[in-house]
PDB file of N, CA and C in Angstrom:
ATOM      1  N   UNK A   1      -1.555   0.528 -14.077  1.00  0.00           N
ATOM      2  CA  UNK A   1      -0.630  -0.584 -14.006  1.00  0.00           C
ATOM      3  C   UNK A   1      -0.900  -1.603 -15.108  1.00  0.00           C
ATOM      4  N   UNK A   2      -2.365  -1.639 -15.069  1.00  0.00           N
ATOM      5  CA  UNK A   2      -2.663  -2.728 -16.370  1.00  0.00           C
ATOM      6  C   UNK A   2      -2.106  -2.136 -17.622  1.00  0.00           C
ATOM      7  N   UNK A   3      -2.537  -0.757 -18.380  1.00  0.00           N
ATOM      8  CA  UNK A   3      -1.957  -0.195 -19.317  1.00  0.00           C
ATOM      9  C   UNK A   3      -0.592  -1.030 -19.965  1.00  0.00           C
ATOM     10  N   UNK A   4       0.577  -0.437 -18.990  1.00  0.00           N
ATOM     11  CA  UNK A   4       1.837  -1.001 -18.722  1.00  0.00           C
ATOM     12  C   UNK A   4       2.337  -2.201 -18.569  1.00  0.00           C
ATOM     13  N   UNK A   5       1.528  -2.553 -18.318  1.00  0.00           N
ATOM     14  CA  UNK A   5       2.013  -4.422 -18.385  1.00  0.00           C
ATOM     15  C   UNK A   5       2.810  -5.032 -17.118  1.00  0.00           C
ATOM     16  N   UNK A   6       2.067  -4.093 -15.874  1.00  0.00           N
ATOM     17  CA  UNK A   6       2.726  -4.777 -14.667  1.00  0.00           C
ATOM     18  C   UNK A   6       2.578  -5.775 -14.216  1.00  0.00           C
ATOM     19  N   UNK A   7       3.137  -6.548 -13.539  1.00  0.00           N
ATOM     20  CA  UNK A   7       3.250  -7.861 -13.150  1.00  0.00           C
ATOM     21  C   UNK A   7       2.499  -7.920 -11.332  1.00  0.00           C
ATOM     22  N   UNK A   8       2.092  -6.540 -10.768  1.00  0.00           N
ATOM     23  CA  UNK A   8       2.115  -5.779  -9.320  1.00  0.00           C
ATOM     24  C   UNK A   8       2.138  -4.505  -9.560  1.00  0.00           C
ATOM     25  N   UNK A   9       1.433  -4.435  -8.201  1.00  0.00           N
ATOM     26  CA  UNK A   9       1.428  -2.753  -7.850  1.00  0.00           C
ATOM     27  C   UNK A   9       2.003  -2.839  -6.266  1.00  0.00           C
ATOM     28  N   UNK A  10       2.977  -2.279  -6.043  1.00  0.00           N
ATOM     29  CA  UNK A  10       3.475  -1.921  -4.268  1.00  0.00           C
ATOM     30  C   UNK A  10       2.885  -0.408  -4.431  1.00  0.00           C
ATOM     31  N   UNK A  11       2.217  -0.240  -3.173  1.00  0.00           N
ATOM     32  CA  UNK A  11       1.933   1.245  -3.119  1.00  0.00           C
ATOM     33  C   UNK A  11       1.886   1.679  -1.683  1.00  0.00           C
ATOM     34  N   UNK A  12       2.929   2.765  -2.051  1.00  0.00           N
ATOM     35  CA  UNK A  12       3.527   3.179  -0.313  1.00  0.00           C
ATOM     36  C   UNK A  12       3.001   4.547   0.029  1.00  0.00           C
ATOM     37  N   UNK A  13       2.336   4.241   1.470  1.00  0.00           N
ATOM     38  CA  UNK A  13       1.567   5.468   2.119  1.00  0.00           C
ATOM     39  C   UNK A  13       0.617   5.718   0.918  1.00  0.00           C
ATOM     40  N   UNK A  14       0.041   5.094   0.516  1.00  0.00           N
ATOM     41  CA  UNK A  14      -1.287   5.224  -0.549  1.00  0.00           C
ATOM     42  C   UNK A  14      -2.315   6.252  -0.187  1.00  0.00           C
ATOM     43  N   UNK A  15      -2.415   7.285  -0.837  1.00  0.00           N
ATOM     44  CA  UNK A  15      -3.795   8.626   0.015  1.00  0.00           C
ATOM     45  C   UNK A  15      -4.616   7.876  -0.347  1.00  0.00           C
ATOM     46  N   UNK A  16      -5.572   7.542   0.948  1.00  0.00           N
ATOM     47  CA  UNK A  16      -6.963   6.880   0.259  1.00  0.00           C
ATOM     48  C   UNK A  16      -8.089   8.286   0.128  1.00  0.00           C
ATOM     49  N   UNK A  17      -8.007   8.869   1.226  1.00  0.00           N
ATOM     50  CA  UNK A  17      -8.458  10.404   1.108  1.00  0.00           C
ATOM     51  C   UNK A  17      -7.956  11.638   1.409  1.00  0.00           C
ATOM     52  N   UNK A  18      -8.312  12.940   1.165  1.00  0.00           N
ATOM     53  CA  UNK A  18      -7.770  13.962   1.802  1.00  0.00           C
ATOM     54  C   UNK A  18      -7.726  13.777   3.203  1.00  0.00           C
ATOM     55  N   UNK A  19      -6.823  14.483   3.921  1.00  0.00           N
ATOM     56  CA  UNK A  19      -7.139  14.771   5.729  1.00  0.00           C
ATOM     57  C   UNK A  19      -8.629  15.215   6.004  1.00  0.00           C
ATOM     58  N   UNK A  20      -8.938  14.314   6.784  1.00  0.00           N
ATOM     59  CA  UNK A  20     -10.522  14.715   7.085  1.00  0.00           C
ATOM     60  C   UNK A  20     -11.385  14.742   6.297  1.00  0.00           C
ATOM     61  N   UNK A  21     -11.392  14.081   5.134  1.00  0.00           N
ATOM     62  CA  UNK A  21     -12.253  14.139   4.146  1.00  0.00           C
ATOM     63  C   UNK A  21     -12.767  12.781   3.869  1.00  0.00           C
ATOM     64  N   UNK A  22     -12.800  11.490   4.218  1.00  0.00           N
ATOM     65  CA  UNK A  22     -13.444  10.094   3.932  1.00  0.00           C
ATOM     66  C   UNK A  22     -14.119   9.867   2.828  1.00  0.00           C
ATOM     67  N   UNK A  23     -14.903  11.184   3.083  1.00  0.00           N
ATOM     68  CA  UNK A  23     -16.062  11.030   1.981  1.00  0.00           C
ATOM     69  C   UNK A  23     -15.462  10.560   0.591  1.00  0.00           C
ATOM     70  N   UNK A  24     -14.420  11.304   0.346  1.00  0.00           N
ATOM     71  CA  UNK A  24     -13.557  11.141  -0.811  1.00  0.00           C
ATOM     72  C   UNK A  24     -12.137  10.182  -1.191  1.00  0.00           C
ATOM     73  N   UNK A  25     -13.079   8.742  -1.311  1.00  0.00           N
ATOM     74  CA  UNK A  25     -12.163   7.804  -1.334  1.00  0.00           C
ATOM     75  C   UNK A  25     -11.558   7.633  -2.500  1.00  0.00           C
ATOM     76  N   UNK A  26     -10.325   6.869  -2.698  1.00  0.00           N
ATOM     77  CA  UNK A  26      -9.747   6.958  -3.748  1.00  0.00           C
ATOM     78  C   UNK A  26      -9.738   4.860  -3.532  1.00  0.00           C
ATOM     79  N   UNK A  27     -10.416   4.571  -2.764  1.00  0.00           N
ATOM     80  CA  UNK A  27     -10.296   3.010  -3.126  1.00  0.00           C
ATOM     81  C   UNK A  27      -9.821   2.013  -3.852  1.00  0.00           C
ATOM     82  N   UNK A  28     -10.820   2.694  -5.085  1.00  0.00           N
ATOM     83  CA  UNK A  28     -11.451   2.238  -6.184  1.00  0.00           C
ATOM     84  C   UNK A  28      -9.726   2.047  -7.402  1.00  0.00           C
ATOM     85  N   UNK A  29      -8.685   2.628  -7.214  1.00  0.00           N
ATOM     86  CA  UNK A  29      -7.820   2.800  -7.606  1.00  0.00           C
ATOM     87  C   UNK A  29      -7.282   1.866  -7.577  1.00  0.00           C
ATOM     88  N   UNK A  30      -7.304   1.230  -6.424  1.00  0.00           N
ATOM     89  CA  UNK A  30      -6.409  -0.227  -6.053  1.00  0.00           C
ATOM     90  C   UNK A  30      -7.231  -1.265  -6.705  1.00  0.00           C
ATOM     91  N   UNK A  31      -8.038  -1.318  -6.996  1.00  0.00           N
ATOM     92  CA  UNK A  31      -8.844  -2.506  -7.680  1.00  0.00           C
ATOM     93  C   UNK A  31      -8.244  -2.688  -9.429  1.00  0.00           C
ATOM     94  N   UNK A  32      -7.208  -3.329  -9.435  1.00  0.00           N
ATOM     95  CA  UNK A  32      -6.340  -3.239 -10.525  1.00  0.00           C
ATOM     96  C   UNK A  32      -6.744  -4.712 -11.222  1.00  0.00           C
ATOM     97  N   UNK A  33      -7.110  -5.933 -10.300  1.00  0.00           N
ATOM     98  CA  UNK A  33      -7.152  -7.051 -10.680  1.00  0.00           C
ATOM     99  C   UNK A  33      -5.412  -7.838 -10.923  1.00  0.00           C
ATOM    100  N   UNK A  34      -4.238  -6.902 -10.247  1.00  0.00           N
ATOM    101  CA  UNK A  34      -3.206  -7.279  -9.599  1.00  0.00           C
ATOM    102  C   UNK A  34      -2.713  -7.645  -8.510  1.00  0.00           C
ATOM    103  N   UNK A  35      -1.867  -8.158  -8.587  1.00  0.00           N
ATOM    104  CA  UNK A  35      -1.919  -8.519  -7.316  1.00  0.00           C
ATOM    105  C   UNK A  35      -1.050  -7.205  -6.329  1.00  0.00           C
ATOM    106  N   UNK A  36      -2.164  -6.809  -5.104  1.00  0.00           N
ATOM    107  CA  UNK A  36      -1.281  -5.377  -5.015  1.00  0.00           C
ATOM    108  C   UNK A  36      -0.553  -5.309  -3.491  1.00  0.00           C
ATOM    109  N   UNK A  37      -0.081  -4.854  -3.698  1.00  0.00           N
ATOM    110  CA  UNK A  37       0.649  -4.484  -2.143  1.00  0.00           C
ATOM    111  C   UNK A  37       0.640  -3.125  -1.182  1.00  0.00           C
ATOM    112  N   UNK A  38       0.063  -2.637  -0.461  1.00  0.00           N
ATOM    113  CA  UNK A  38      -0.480  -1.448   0.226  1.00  0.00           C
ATOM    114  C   UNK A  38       0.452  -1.311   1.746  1.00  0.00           C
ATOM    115  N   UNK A  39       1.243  -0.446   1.666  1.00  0.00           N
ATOM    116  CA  UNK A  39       1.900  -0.283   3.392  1.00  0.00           C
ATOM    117  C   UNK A  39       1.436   1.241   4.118  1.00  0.00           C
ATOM    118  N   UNK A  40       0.640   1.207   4.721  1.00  0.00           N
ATOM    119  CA  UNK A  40       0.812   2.555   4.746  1.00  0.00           C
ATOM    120  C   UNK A  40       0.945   2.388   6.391  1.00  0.00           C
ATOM    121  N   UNK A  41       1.297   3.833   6.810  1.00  0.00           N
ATOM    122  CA  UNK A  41       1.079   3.780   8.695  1.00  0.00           C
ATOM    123  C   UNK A  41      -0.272   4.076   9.545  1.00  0.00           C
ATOM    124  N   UNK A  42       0.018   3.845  10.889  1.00  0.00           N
ATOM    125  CA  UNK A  42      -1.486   3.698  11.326  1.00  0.00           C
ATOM    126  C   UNK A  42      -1.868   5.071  11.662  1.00  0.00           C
ATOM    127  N   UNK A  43      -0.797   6.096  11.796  1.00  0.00           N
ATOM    128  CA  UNK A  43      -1.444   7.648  12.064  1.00  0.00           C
ATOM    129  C   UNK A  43      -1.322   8.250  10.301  1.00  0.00           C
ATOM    130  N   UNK A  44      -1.352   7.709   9.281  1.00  0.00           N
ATOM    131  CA  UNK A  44      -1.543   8.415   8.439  1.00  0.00           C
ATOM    132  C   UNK A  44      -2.927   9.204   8.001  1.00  0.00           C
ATOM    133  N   UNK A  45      -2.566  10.667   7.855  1.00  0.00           N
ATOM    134  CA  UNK A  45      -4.082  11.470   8.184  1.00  0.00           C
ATOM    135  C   UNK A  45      -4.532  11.083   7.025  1.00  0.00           C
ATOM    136  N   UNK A  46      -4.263  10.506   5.593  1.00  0.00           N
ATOM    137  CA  UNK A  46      -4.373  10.262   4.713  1.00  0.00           C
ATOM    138  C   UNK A  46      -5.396   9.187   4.809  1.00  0.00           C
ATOM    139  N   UNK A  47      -5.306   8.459   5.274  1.00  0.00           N
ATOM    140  CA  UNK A  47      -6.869   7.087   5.858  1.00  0.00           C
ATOM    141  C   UNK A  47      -5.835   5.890   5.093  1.00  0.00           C
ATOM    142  N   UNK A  48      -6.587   5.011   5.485  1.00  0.00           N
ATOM    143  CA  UNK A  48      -5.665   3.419   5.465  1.00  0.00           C
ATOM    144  C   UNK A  48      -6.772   2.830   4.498  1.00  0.00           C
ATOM    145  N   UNK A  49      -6.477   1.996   3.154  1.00  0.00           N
ATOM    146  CA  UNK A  49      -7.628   1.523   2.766  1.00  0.00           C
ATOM    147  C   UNK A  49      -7.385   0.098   3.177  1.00  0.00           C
ATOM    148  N   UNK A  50      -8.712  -0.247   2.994  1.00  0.00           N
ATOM    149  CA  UNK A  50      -9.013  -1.742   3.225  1.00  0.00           C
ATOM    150  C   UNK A  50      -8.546  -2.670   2.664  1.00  0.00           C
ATOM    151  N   UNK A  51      -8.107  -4.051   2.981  1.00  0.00           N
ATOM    152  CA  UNK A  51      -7.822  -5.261   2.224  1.00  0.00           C
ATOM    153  C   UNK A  51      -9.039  -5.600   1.047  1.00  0.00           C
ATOM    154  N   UNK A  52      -8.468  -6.404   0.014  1.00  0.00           N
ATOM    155  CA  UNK A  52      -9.552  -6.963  -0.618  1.00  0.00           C
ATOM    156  C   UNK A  52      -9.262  -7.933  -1.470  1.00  0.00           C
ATOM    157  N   UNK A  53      -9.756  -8.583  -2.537  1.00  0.00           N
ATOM    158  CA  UNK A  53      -9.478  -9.163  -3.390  1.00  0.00           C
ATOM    159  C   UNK A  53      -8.042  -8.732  -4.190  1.00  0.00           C
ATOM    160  N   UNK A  54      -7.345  -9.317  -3.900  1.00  0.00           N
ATOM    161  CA  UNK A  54      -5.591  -9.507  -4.567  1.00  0.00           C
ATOM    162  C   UNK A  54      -5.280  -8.026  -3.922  1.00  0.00           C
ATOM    163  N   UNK A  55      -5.500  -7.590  -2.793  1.00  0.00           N
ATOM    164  CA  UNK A  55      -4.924  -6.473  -2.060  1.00  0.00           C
ATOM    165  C   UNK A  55      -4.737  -6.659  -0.918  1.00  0.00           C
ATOM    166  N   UNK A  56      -3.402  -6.627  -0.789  1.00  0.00           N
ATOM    167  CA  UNK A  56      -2.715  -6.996   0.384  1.00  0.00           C
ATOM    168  C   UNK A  56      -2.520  -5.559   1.901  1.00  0.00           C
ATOM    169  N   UNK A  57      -2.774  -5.307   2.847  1.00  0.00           N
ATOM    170  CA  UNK A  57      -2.746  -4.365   3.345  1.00  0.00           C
ATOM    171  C   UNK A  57      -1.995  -4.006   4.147  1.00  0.00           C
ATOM    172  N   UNK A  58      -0.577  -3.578   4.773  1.00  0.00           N
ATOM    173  CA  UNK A  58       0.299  -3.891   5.816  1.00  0.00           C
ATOM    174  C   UNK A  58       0.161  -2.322   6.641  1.00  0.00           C
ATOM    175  N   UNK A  59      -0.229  -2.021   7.552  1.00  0.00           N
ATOM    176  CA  UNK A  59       0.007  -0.802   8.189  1.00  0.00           C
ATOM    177  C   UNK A  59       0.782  -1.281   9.206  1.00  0.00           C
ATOM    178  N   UNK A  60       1.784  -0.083   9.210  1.00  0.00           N
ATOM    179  CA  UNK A  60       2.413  -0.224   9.989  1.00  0.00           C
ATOM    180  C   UNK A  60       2.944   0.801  11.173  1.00  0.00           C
ATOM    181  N   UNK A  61       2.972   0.507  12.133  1.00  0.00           N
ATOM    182  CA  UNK A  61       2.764   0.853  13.647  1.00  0.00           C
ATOM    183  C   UNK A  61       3.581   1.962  14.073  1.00  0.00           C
ATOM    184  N   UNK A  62       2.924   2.848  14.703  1.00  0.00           N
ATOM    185  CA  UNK A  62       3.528   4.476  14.790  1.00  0.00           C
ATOM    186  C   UNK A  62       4.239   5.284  13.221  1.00  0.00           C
ATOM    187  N   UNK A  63       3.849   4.772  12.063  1.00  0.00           N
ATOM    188  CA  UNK A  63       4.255   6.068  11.150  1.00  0.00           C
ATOM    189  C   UNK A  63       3.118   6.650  10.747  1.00  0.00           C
ATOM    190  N   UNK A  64       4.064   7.386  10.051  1.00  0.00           N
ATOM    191  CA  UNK A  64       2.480   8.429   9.535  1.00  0.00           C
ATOM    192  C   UNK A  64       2.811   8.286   7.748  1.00  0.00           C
ATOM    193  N   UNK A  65       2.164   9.155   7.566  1.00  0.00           N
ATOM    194  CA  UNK A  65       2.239   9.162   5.764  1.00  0.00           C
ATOM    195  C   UNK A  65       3.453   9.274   5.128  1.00  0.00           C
ATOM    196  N   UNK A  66       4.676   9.694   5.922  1.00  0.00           N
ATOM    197  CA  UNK A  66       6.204   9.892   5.609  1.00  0.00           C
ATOM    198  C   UNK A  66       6.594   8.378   5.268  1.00  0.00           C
ATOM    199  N   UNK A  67       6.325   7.470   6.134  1.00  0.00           N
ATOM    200  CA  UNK A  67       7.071   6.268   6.473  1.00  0.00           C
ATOM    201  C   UNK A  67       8.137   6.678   6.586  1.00  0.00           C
ATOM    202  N   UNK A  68       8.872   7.357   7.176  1.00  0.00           N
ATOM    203  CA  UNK A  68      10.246   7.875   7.969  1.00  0.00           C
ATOM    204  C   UNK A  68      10.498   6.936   8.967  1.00  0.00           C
ATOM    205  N   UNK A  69       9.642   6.734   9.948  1.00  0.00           N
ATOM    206  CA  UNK A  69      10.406   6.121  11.215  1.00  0.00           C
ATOM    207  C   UNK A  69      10.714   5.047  11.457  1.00  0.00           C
ATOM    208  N   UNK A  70      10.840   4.156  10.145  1.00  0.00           N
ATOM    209  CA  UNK A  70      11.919   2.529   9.839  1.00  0.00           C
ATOM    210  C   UNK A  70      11.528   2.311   8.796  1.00  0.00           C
ATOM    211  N   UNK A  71      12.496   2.420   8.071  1.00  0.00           N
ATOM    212  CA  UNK A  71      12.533   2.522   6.538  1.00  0.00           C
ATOM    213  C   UNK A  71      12.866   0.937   6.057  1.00  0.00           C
ATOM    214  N   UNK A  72      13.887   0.795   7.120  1.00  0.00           N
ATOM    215  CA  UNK A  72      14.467  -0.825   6.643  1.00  0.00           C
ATOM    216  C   UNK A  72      13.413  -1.736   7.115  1.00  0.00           C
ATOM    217  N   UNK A  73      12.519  -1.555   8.198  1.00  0.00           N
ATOM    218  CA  UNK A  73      11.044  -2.037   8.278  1.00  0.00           C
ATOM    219  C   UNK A  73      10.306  -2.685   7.266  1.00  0.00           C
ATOM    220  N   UNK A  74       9.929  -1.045   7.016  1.00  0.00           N
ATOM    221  CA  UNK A  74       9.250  -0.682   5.394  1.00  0.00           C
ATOM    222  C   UNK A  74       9.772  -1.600   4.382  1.00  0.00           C
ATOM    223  N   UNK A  75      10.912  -1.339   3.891  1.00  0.00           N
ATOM    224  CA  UNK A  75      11.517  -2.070   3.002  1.00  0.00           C
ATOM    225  C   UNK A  75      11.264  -3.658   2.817  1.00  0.00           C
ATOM    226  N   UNK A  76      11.524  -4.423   4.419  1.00  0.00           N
ATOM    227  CA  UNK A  76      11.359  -5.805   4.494  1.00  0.00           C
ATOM    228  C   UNK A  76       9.951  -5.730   4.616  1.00  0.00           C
ATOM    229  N   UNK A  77       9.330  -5.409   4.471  1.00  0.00           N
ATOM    230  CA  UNK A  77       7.577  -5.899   4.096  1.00  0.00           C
ATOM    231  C   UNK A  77       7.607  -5.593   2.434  1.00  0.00           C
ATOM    232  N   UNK A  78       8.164  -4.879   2.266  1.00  0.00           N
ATOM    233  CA  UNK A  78       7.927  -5.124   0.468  1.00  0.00           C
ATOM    234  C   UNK A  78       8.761  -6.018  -0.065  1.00  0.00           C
ATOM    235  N   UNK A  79       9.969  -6.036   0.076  1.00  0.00           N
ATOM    236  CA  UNK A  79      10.962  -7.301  -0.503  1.00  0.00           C
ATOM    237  C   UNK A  79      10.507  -8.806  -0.040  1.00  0.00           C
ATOM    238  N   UNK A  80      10.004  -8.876   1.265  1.00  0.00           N
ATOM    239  CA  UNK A  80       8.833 -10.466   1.387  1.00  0.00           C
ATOM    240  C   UNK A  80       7.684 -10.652   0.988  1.00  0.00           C
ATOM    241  N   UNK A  81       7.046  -9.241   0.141  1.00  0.00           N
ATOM    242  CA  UNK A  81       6.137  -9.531  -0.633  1.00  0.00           C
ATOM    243  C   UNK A  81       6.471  -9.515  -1.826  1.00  0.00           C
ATOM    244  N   UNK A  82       7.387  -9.144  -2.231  1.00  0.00           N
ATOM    245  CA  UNK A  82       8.148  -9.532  -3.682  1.00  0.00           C
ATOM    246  C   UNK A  82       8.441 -10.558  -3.711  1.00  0.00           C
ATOM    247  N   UNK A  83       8.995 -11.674  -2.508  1.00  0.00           N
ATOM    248  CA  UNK A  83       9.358 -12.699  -2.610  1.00  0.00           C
ATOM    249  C   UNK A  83       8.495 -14.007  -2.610  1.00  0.00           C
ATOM    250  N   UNK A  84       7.023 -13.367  -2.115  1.00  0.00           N
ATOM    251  CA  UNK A  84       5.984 -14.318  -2.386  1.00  0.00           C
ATOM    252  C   UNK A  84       5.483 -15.140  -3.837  1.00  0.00           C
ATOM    253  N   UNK A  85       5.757 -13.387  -4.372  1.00  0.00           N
ATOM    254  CA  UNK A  85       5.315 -13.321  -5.464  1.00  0.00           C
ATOM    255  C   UNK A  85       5.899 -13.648  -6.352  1.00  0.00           C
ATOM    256  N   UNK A  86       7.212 -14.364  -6.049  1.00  0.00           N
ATOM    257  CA  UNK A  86       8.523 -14.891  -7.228  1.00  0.00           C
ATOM    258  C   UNK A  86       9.340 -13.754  -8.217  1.00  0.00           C
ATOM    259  N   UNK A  87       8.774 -12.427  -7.603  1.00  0.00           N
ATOM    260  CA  UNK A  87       9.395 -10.984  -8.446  1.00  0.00           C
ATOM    261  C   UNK A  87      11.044 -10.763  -7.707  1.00  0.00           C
ATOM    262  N   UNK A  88      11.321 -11.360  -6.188  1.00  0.00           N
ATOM    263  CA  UNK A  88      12.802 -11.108  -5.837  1.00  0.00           C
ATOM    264  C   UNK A  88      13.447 -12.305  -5.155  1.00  0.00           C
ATOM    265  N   UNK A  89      14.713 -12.107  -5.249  1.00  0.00           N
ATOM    266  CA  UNK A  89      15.267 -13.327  -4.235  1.00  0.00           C
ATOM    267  C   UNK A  89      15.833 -13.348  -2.980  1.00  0.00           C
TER     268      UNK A  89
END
């Protein structure tokens, strides 16, 4: 994202690891020094990463790694974090 010259990172259903695999976090990815945005669901077999410094974390309740089961949900957690951030109106 830095490369590119983003302003943010939204990152939806983010794999933090394989299914059943923890050991193999992908964390370290989100540490962009952007300001980032993370939605993923709470049965995603994929693992949920943690909040942190300029990482925002929203899981959200009964999806899985699809985010299929409310999209317009989904959607309004990223467009009010766009709107925090002065990126939408």
């Amino acid at each position: 994202a830095v490369a590119v010259g983003a302003a943010g990172v939204v990152a939806l259903a983010f794999p933090l690891h394989p299914p059943g695999r923890p050991e193999r976090s992908r964390a370290g990815e989100l540490r962009t020094g952007l300001p980032t945005l993370v939605v993923n669901g709470d049965r995603d077999p994929f693992g949920v990463p943690e909040p942190g410094p300029g990482i925002e974390v929203v899981v959200r309740p009964g999806e899985r790694h699809d985010l299929r089961g409310d999209p317009a949900g989904t959607a309004a957690v990223v467009r009010d974090w766009l709107r925090v951030h002065g990126w939408s109106s």
